[in-house]
Protein backbone atom coordinates (compact mmCIF):
# COMPACT_ATOMS: atom_id res chain seq x y z
CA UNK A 1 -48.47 -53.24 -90.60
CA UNK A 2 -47.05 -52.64 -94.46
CA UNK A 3 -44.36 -54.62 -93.57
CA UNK A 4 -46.24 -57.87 -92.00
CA UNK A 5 -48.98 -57.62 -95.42
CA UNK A 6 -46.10 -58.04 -97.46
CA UNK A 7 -44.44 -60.41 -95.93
CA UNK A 8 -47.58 -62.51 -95.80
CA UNK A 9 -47.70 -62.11 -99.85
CA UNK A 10 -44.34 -63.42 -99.68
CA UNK A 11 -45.05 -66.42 -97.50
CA UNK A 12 -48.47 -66.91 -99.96
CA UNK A 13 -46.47 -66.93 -103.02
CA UNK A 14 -44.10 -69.36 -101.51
CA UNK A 15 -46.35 -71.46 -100.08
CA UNK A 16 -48.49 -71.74 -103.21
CA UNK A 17 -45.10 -72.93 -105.18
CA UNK A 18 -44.67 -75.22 -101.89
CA UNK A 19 -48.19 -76.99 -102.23
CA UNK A 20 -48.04 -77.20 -106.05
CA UNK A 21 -45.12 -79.33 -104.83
CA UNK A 22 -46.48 -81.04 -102.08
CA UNK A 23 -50.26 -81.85 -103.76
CA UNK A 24 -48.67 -82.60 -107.04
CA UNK A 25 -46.05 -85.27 -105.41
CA UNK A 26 -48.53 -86.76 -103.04
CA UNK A 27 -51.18 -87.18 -106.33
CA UNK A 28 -48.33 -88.28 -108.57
CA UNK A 29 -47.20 -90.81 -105.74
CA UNK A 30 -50.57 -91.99 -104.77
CA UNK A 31 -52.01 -93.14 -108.25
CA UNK A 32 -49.26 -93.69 -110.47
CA UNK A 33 -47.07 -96.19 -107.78
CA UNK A 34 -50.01 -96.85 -105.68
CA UNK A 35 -48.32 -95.74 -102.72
CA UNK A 36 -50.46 -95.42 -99.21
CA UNK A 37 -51.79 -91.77 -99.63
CA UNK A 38 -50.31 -91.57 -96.20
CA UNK A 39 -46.78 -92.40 -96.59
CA UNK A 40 -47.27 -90.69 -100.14
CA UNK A 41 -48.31 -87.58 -98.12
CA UNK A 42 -45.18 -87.67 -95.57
CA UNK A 43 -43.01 -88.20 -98.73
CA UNK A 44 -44.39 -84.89 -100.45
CA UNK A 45 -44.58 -83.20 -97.64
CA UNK A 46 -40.86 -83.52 -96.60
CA UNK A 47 -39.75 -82.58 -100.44
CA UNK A 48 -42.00 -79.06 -100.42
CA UNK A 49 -40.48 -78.47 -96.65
CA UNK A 50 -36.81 -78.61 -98.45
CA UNK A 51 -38.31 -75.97 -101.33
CA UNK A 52 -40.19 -74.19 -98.15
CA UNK A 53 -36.97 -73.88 -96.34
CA UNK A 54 -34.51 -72.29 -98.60
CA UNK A 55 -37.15 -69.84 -100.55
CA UNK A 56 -38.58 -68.90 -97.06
CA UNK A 57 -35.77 -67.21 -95.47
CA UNK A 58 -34.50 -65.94 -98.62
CA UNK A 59 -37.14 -63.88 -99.72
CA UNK A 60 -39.78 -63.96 -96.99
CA UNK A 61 -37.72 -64.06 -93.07
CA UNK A 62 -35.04 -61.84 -92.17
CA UNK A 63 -32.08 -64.19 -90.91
CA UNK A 64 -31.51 -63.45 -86.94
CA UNK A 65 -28.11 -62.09 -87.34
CA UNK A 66 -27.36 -63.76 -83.39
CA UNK A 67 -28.59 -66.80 -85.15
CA UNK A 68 -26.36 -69.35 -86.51
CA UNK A 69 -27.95 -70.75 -90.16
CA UNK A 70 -27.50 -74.19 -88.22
CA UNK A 71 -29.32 -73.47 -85.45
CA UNK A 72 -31.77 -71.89 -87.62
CA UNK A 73 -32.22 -75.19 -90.05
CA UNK A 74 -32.95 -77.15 -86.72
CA UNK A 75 -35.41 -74.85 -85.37
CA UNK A 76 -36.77 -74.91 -89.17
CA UNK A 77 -36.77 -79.14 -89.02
CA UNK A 78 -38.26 -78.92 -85.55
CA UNK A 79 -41.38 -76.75 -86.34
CA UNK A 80 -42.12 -78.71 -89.65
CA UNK A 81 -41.53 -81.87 -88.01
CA UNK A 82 -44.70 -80.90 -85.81
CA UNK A 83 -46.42 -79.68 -89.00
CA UNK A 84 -46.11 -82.83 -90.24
CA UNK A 85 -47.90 -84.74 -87.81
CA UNK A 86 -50.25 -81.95 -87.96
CA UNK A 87 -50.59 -82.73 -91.27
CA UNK A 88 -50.87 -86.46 -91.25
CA UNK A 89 -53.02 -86.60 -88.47
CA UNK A 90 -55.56 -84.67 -90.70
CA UNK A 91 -55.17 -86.62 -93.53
CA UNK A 92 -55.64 -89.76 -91.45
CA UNK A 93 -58.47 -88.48 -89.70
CA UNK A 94 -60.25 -86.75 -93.13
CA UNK A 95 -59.70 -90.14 -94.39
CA UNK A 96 -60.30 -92.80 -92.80
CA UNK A 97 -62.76 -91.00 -89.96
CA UNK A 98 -64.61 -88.69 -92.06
CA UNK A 99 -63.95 -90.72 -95.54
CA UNK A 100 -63.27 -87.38 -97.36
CA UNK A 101 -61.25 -88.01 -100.53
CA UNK A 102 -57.41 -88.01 -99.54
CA UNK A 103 -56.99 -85.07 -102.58
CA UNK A 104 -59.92 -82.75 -100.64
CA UNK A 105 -58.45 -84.12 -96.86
CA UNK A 106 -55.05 -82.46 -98.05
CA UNK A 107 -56.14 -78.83 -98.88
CA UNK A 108 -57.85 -78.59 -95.50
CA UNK A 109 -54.72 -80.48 -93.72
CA UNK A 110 -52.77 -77.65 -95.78
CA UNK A 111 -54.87 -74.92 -94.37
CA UNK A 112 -54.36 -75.73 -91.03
CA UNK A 113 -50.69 -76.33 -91.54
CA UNK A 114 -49.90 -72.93 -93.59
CA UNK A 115 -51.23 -71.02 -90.14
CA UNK A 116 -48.77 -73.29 -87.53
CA UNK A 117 -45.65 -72.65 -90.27
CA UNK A 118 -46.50 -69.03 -90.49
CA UNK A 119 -47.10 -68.02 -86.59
CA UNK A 120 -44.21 -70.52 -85.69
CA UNK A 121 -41.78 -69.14 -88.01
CA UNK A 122 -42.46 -65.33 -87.12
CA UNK A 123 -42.34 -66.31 -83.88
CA UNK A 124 -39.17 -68.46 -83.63
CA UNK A 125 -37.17 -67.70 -87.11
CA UNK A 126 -37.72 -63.87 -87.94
CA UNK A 127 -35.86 -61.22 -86.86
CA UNK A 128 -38.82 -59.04 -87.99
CA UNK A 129 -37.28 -55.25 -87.67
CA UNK A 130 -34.42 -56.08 -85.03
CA UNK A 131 -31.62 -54.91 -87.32
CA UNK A 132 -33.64 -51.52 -87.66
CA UNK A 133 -34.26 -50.91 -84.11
CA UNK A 134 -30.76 -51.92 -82.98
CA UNK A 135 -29.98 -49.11 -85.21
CA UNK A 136 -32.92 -46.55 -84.32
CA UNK A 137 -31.94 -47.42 -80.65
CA UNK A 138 -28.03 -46.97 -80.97
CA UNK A 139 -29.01 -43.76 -82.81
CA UNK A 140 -30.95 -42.82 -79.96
CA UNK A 141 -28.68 -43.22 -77.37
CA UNK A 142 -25.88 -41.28 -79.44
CA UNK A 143 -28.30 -38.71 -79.47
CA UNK A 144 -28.64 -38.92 -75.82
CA UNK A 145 -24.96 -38.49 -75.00
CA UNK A 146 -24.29 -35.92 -77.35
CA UNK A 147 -27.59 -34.04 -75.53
CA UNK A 148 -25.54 -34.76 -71.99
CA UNK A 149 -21.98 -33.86 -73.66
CA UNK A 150 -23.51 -30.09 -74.01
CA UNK A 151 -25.70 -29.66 -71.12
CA UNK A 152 -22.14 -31.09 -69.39
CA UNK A 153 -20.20 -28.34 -71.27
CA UNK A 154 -23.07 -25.11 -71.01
CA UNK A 155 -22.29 -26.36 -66.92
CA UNK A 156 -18.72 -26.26 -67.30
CA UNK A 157 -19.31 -22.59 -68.75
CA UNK A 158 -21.20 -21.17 -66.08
């Protein structure tokens, strides 16, 4: 449980960095080159995905050592290429449905979008504690030979 409350520090700290990135670009798109808040959203969100990407598994995923980092970048693409329709589709529907602000629409589209990234990352991307209990379980069944090796040899003595 230690282990999955620090890693979710990890993934807040990085996805703070990552909205800073994604908010501020959308804002900075949206009123200073007028650009539809939509395609202005799809635009920041791709850039903080790229940030997301490389300072998640670095400091927040353990890499799946039977995973190759290609295969990893895809599955990476794939999940945030859902999480940005989740995330348009919010900001479409905040704005233009509910006619919330596109700047307020955003940090609830961002809500919802933090908890797909997070579950579908563990899920797909983490190798959580498999190093460890390859090792606990080779340990394990050393120890279980060895325990065989002498009841084989107390046998052999008898």
């Amino acid at each position: 449980m230690k282990k999955l409350i620090a890693q979710l520090m990890k993934f807040s700290v990085v996805g703070v960095i990552a909205f800073i990135i994604d908010y501020g670009l959308l804002v900075f798109l949206t009123e200073c080159f007028h650009i539809d808040y939509l395609v202005s959203a799809t635009i920041s969100f791709v850039v903080s995905v790229i940030f997301n990407y490389l300072a998640s598994m670095r400091y927040v995923f353990t890499h799946k050592e039977n995973m190759s980092r290609t295969r990893e970048f895809v599955i990476f693409v794939v999940l945030s290429a859902v999480g940005l329709v989740i995330n348009d589709v919010c900001m479409w529907a905040g704005v233009e449905l509910l006619f919330v602000d596109y700047r307020i629409t955003k940090l609830f589209a961002t809500a919802i979008v933090m908890v797909w990234n997070f579950v579908t990352r563990k899920i797909f991307l983490d190798a959580g504690d498999a190093p460890q209990n390859a090792d606990v379980s080779s340990a394990q069944n050393r120890d279980t030979l060895e325990h065989n090796d002498s009841e084989s040899s107390s046998l052999d003595g008898q």
